[in-house]
Structures are given as C-alpha cells and as structure tokens.
Protein backbone atom coordinates (compact mmCIF):
# COMPACT_ATOMS: atom_id res chain seq x y z
CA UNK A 1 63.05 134.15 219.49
CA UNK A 2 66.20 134.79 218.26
CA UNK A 3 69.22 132.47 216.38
CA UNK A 4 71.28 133.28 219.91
CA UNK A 5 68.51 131.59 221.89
CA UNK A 6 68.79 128.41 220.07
CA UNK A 7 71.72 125.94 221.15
CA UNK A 8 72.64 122.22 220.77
CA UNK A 9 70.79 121.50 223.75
CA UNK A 10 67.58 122.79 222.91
CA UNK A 11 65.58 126.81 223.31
CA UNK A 12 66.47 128.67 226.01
CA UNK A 13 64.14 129.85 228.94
CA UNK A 14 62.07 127.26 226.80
CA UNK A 15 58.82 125.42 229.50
CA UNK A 16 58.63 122.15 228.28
CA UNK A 17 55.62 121.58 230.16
CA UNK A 18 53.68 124.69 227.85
CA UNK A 19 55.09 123.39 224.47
CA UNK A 20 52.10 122.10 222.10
CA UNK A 21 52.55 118.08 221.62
CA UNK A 22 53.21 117.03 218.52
CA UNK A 23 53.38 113.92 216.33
CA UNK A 24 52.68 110.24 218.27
CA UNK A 25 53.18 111.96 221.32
CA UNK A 26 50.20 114.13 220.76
CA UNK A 27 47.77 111.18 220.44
CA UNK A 28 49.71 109.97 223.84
CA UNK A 29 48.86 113.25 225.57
CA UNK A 30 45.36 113.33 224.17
CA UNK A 31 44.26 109.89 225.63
CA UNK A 32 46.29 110.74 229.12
CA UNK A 33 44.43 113.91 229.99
CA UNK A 34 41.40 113.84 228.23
CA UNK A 35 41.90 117.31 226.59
CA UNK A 36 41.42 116.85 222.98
CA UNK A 37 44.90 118.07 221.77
CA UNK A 38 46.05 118.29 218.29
CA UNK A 39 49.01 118.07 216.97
CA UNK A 40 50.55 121.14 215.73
CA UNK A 41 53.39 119.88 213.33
CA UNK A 42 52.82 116.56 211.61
CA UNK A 43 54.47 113.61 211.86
CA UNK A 44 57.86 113.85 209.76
CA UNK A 45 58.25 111.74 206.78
CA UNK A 46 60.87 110.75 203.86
CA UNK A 47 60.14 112.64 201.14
CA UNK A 48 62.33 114.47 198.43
CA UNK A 49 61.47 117.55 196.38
CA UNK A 50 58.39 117.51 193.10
CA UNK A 51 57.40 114.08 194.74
CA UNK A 52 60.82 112.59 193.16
CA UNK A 53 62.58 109.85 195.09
CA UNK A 54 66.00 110.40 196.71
CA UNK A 55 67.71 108.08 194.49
CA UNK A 56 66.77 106.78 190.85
CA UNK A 57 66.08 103.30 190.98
CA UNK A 58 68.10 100.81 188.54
CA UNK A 59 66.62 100.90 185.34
CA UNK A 60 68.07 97.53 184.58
CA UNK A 61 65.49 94.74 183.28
CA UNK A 62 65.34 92.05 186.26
CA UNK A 63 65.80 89.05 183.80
CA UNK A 64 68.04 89.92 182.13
CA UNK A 65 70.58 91.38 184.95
CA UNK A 66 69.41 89.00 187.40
CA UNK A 67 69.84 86.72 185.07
CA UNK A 68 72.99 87.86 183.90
CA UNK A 69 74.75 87.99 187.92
CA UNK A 70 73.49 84.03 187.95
CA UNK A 71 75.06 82.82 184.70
CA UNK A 72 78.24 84.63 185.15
CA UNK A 73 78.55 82.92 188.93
CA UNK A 74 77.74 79.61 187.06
CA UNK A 75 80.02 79.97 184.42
CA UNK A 76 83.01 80.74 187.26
CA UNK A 77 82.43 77.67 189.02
CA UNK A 78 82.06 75.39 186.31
CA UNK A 79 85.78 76.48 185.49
CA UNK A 80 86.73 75.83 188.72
CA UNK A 81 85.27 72.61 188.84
CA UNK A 82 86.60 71.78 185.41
CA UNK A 83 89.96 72.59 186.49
CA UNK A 84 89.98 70.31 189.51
CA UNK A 85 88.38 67.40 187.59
CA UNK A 86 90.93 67.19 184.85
CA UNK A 87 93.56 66.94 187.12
CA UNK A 88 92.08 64.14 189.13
CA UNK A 89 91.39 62.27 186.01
CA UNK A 90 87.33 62.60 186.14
CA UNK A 91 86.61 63.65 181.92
CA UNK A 92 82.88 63.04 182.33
CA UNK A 93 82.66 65.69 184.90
CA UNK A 94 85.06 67.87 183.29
CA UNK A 95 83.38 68.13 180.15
CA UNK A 96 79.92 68.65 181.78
CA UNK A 97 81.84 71.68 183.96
CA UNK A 98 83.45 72.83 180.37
CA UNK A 99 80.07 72.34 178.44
CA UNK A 100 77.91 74.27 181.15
CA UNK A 101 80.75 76.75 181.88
CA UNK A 102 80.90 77.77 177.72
CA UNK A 103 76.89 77.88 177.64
CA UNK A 104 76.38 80.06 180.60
CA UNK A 105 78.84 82.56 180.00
CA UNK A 106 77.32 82.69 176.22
CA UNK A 107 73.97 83.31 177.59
CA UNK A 108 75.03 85.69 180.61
CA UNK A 109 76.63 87.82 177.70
CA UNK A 110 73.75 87.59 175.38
CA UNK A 111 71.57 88.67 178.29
CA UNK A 112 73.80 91.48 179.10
CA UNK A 113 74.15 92.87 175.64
CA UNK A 114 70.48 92.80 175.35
CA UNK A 115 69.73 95.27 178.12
CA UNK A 116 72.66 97.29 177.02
CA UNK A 117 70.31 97.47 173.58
CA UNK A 118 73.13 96.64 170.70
CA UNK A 119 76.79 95.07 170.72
CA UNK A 120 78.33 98.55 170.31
CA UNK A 121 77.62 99.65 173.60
CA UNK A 122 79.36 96.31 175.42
CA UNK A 123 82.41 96.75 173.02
CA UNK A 124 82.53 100.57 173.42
CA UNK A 125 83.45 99.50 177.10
CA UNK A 126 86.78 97.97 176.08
CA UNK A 127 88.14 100.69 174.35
CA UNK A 128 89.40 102.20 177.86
CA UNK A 129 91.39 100.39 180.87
CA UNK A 130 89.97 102.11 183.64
CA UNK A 131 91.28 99.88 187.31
CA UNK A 132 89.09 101.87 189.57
CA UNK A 133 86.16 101.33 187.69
CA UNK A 134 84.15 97.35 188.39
CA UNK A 135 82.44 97.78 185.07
CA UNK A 136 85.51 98.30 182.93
CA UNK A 137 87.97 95.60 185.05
CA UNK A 138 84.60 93.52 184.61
CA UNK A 139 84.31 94.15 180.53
CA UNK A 140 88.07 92.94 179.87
CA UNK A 141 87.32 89.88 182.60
CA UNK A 142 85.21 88.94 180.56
CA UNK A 143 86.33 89.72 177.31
CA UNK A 144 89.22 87.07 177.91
CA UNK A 145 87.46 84.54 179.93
CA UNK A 146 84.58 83.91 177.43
CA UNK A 147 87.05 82.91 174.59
CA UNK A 148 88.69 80.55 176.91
CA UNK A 149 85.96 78.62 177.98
CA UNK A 150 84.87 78.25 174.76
CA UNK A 151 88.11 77.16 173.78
CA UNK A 152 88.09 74.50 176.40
CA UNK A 153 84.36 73.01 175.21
CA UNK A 154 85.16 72.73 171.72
CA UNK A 155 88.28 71.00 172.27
CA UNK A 156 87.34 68.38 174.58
CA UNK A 157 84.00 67.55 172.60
CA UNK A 158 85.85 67.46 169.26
CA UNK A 159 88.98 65.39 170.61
CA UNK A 160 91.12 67.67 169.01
CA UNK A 161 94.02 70.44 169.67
CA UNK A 162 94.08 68.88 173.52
CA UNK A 163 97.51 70.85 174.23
CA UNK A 164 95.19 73.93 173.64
CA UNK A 165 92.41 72.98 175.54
CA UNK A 166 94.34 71.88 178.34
CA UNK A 167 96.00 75.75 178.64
CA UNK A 168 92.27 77.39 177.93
CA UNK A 169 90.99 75.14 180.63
CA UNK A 170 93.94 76.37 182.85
CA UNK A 171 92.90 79.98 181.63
CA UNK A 172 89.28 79.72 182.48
CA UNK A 173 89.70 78.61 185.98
CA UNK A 174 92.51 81.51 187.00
CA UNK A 175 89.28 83.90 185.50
CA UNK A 176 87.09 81.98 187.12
CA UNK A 177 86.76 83.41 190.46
CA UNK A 178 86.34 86.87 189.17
CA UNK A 179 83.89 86.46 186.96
CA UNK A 180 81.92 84.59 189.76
CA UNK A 181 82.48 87.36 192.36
CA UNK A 182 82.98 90.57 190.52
CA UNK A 183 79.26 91.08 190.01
CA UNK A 184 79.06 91.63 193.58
CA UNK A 185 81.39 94.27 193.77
CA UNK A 186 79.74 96.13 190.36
CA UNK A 187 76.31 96.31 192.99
CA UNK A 188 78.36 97.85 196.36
CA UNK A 189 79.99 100.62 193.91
CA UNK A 190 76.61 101.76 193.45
CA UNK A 191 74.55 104.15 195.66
CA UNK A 192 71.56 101.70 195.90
CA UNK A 193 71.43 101.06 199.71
CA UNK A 194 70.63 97.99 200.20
CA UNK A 195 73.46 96.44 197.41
CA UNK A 196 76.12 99.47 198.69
CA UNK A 197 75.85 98.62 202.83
CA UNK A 198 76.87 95.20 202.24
CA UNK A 199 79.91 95.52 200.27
CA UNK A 200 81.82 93.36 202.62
CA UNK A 201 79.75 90.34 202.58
CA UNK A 202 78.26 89.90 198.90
CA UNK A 203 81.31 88.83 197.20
CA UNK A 204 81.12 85.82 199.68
CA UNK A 205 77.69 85.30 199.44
CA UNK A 206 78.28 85.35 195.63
CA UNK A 207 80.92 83.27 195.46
CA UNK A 208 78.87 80.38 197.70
CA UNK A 209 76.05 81.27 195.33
CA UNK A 210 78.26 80.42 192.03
CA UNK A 211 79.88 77.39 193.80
CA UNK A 212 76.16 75.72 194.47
CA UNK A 213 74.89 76.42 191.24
CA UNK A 214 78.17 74.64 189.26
CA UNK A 215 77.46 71.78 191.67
CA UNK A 216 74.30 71.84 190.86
CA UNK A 217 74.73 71.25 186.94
CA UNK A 218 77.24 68.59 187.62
CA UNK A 219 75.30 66.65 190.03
CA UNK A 220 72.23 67.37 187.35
CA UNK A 221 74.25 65.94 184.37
CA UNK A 222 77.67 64.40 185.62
CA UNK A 223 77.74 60.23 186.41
CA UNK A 224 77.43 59.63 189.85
CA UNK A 225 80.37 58.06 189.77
CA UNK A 226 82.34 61.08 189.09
CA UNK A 227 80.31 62.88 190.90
CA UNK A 228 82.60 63.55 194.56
CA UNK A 229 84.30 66.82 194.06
CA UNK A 230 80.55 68.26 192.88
CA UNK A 231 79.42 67.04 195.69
CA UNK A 232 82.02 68.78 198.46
CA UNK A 233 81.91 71.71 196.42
CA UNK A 234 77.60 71.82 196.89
CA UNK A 235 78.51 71.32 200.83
CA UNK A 236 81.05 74.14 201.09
CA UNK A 237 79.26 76.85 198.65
CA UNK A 238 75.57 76.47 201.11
CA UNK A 239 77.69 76.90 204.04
CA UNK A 240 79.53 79.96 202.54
CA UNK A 241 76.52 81.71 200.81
CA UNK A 242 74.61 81.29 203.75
CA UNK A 243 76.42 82.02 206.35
CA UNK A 244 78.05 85.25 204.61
CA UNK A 245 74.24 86.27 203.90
CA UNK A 246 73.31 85.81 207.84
CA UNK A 247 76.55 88.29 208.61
CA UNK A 248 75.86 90.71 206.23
CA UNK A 249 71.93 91.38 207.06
CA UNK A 250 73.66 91.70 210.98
CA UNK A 251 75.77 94.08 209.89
CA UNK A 252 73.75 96.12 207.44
CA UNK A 253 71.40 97.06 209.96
CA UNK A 254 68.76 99.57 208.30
CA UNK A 255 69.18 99.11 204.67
CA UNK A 256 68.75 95.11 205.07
CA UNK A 257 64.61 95.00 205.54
CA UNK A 258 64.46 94.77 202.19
CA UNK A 259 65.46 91.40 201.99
CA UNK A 260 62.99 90.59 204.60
CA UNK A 261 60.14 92.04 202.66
CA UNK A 262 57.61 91.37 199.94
CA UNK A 263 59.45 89.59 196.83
CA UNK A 264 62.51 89.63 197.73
CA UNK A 265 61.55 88.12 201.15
CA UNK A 266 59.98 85.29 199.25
CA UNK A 267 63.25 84.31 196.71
CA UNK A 268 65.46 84.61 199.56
CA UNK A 269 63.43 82.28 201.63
CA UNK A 270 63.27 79.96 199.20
CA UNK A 271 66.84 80.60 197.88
CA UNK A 272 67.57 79.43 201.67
CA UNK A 273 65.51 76.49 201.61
CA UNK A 274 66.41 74.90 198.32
CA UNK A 275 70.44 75.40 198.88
CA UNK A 276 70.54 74.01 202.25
CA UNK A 277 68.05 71.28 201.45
CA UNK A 278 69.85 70.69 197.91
CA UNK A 279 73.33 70.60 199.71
CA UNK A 280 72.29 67.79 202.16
CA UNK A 281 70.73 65.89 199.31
CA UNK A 282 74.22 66.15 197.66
CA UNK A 283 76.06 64.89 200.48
CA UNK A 284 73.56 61.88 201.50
CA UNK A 285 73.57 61.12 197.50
CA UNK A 286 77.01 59.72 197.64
CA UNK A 287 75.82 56.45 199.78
CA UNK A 288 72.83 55.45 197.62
CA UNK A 289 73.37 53.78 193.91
CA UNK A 290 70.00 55.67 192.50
CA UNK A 291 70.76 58.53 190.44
CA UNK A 292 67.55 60.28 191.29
CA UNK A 293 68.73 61.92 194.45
CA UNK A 294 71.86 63.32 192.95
CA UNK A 295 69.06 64.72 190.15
CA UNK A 296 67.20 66.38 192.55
CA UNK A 297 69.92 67.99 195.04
CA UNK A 298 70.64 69.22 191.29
CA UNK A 299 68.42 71.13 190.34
CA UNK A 300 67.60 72.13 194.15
CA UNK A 301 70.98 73.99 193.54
CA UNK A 302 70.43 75.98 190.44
CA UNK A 303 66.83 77.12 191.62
CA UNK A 304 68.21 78.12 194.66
CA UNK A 305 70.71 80.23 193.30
CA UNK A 306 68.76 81.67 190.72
CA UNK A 307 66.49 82.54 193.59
CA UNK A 308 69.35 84.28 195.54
CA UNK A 309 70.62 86.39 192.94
CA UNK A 310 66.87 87.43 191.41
CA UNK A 311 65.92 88.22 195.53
CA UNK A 312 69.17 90.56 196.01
CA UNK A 313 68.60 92.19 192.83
CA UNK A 314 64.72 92.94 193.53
CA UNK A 315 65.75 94.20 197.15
CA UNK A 316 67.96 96.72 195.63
CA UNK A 317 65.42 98.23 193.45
CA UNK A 318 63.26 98.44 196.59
CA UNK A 319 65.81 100.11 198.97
CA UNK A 320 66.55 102.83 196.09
CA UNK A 321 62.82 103.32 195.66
CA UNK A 322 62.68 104.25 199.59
CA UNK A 323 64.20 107.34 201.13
CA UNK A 324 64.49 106.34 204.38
CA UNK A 325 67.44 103.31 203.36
CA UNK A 326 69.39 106.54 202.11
CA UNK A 327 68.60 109.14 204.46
CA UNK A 328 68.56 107.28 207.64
CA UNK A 329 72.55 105.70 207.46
CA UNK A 330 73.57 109.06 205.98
CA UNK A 331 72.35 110.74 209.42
CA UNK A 332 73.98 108.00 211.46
CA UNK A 333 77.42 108.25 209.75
CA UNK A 334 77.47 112.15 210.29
CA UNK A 335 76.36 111.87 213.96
CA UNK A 336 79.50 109.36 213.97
CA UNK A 337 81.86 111.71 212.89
CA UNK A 338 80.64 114.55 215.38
CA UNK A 339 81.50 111.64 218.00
C-alpha cells in the first residue's frame, strides 16, 4: 500500500468487511459470530514517552498553597467588609473584619514564603514589573495591600493615628478584590487542565468563595447586633460561588471529572453542603436573639471555603497527572480549526 492510496476518507479499494477487528469491537465480533477473533492492534491508550506523564504535576505543597488561595480570599473580603462597616457606623464589626483581614493575609504570606523555601525568593519577585505576568501583578498586590491592612488593625485596636487608619482601611478595600480573585487567574495561566479550562468562571467562584469565608469570621466573632451586612454578604457569596462553579464544570466539559472524583469529589461536596447550609443559617440567624446560630452558620462558612479551595487545588494536581485532560481538548480544538 502506498502513501497515494491513503486519503482523509479512509484506504482505497480497502473491504471493510475483510479488515481484522480490533479493540472493543473485536470482543463485539467475537461474541456475534462465534469465531474466536483476536484483536490485532490493542486498544489505544494515553501514554507519553519513558513512562513520563504529559504534563508535570504542581510541585506545590497542598497546605500550604491551598492554604495560601483561602487566606488571601479571606483577607480580601474582610477589607471589603471593613470598608462597608465603618461607613455605616458598625466598629465592632469593623474591627473584627480589620483584625481577621491583618491575620489572614500574615498567615497566607507566611504560608507562601514557606513553600517558596526562604524570603529571598518572594522578594526577588518584586524586583521586576512584569503586567502580563499574574505572579508578578500578584507579588506587588500584595506587597502594598499587606502593609495596609496592617495599618488599619493596629490603629483601630490602639485608638490612635485614626486619620491614618481611616485612609489604610480605604486602601485595603480598593486591594481587596484582587487579592481575593487574583489567585484564580495565577491557576488558568497555567497548563494544568483542569485549573486552565475554566479560566472564565474561577475568578467568580473565588470571589463567592472569599465573600463566604469573611462572613463567616464576622458572623463567628462580630455581635449579632452588628451582624446585617455579614449576613447579606454570606447570602450573596453561596449564590455566586456556587452558581459560577455549576457553569464552569458545564462548560469545561472533559477536563472537569476531576472535580467529580476521589478527593476532590469529597471537599467539593462538602464545600457545597456547608456554604449553602451555612448561608441559610446566616440569613434565618437574623430573627432569633441566640447567638449560637450565627456561631454555627460561622464556621459552616470558613470550612466550606477552605473545602472549596483545598478540592480545586487537589483536582488540578489530578488532571495534570492524567494525559487524557491534555490530550483529549488539544484534539478537539485542532479538529475546530479544520472546521
């Protein structure tokens, strides 16, 4: 057979009725006529060359990068919600927003400068400006907002400077929304599938997932009586986390059965169940004088976004660990362009 008999459409002069079966529809064959076939090509799979997978998984250690994408959404939101309660005159809430915003953004940096390995290597990122890249716009985000918020702490705890702490409370919540949501975007620039297909939707789903967990530690520590914007904010961040998630596992096709399998299946499951469940606690909280419920919608919150954030980040690892999440959508998108 030569290269000229071979066309898009198949072999020439080829008798499909004398080719040897192969693959599942050998064993079909086999069982239909009673001949005893066998396959003469196996059945394909995904594999790469030396046994090494198509991609190299992240080498990041789950707690502390998981642990760093929850902080930094908790630390954005508190901001926020700092913001909006010193301007409606609520300084219980605003100082638990200021306190929890200054703490999480401490630990979030401790826990990324401890899988970086030293200091150096986080402040060797600021000595370039580089717009196009999410971990250099991210460094100087966050080189400005930390300083802010703890700003803002000290000087509403100590009483003192409150010209200063008003602006660095001002500060914190213009930074706030990008360093809630820019994590998201630092996982779609990557080539892990499973993060990269749903570049669309994870800034939202982030950004409902930062919303519910600052809700969460005001609820957990603010009076009850100060309590209401916590509260709206819990209702409006399940309905935006979860509903972004929903679109973006539609939309990701392929690359999203990760998230419905093994641990990450499990985290996001629960992640599901404790924000929707903490969020209606919230909101039925506000008509009872008991503190407990308010408590417990809480720390339903935080759980459930810790659970979001550690379930994405496990199902990345997984879809970079597979070959098929990067092969398959790679075929489909050149077959698209032949279209």
């Amino acid at each position: 057979m030569s290269e000229s008999e071979v066309t898009r459409d198949g072999v020439r002069h080829a008798r499909p009725d004398r080719e040897a079966p192969t693959g599942v529809h050998a064993g079909r064959r086999r069982r239909r006529r009673g001949r005893g076939e066998q396959p003469m090509v196996p059945d394909a799979e995904f594999s790469s060359y030396y046994g090494k997978p198509v991609l190299n998984k992240p080498t990041w250690k789950p707690l502390d990068i998981a642990g760093y994408l929850y902080l930094g959404g908790l630390a954005g939101a508190s901001s926020l919600l700092a913001a909006g309660a010193g301007a409606t005159g609520r300084p219980a809430l605003g100082r638990t927003a200021k306190l929890g915003a200054a703490g999480a953004i401490t630990l979030s940096l401790a826990a990324l400068v401890h899988d970086l390995g030293r200091p150096a290597r986080f402040l060797n990122m600021l000595r370039v400006f580089k717009p196009t890249s999410p971990m250099s716009v991210g460094s100087w985000i966050l080189s400005g907002y930390a300083p802010l918020t703890l700003a803002a702490a000290a000087t509403d705890v100590t009483g003192r400077y409150r010209l200063v702490g008003s602006a660095a409370t001002a500060g914190a919540a213009v930074l706030g929304p990008a360093v809630a949501t820019y994590t998201a975007v630092l996982l779609s620039d990557t080539a892990v599938p499973s993060w990269h297909e749903g570049y669309r939707q994870l800034p939202f789903v982030f950004a409902g997932s930062a919303a519910t967990s600052a809700a969460g530690l005001a609820l957990l520590a603010a009076p009850a009586a100060q309590a209401g914007p916590a509260r709206r904010m819990a209702a409006l961040g399940a309905v935006l986390e979860l509903g972004s998630f929903q679109v973006m596992k539609r939309r990701m096709g392929l690359t999203a059965e990760p998230f419905e399998q093994g641990r990450p299946h499990r985290l996001l499951r629960a992640a599901e169940a404790l924000t929707a469940g903490g969020a209606a606690l919230a909101v039925l909280s506000a008509r009872v004088r008991d503190r407990r419920p308010a408590a417990a919608a809480g720390a339903a919150l935080l759980a459930g976004s810790a659970a979001l954030r550690f379930g994405v980040f496990h199902a990345g690892v997984a879809s970079a660990e597979d070959p098929r999440y990067t092969v398959v959508p790679q075929r489909e998108r050149l077959r698209a362009r032949e279209c």
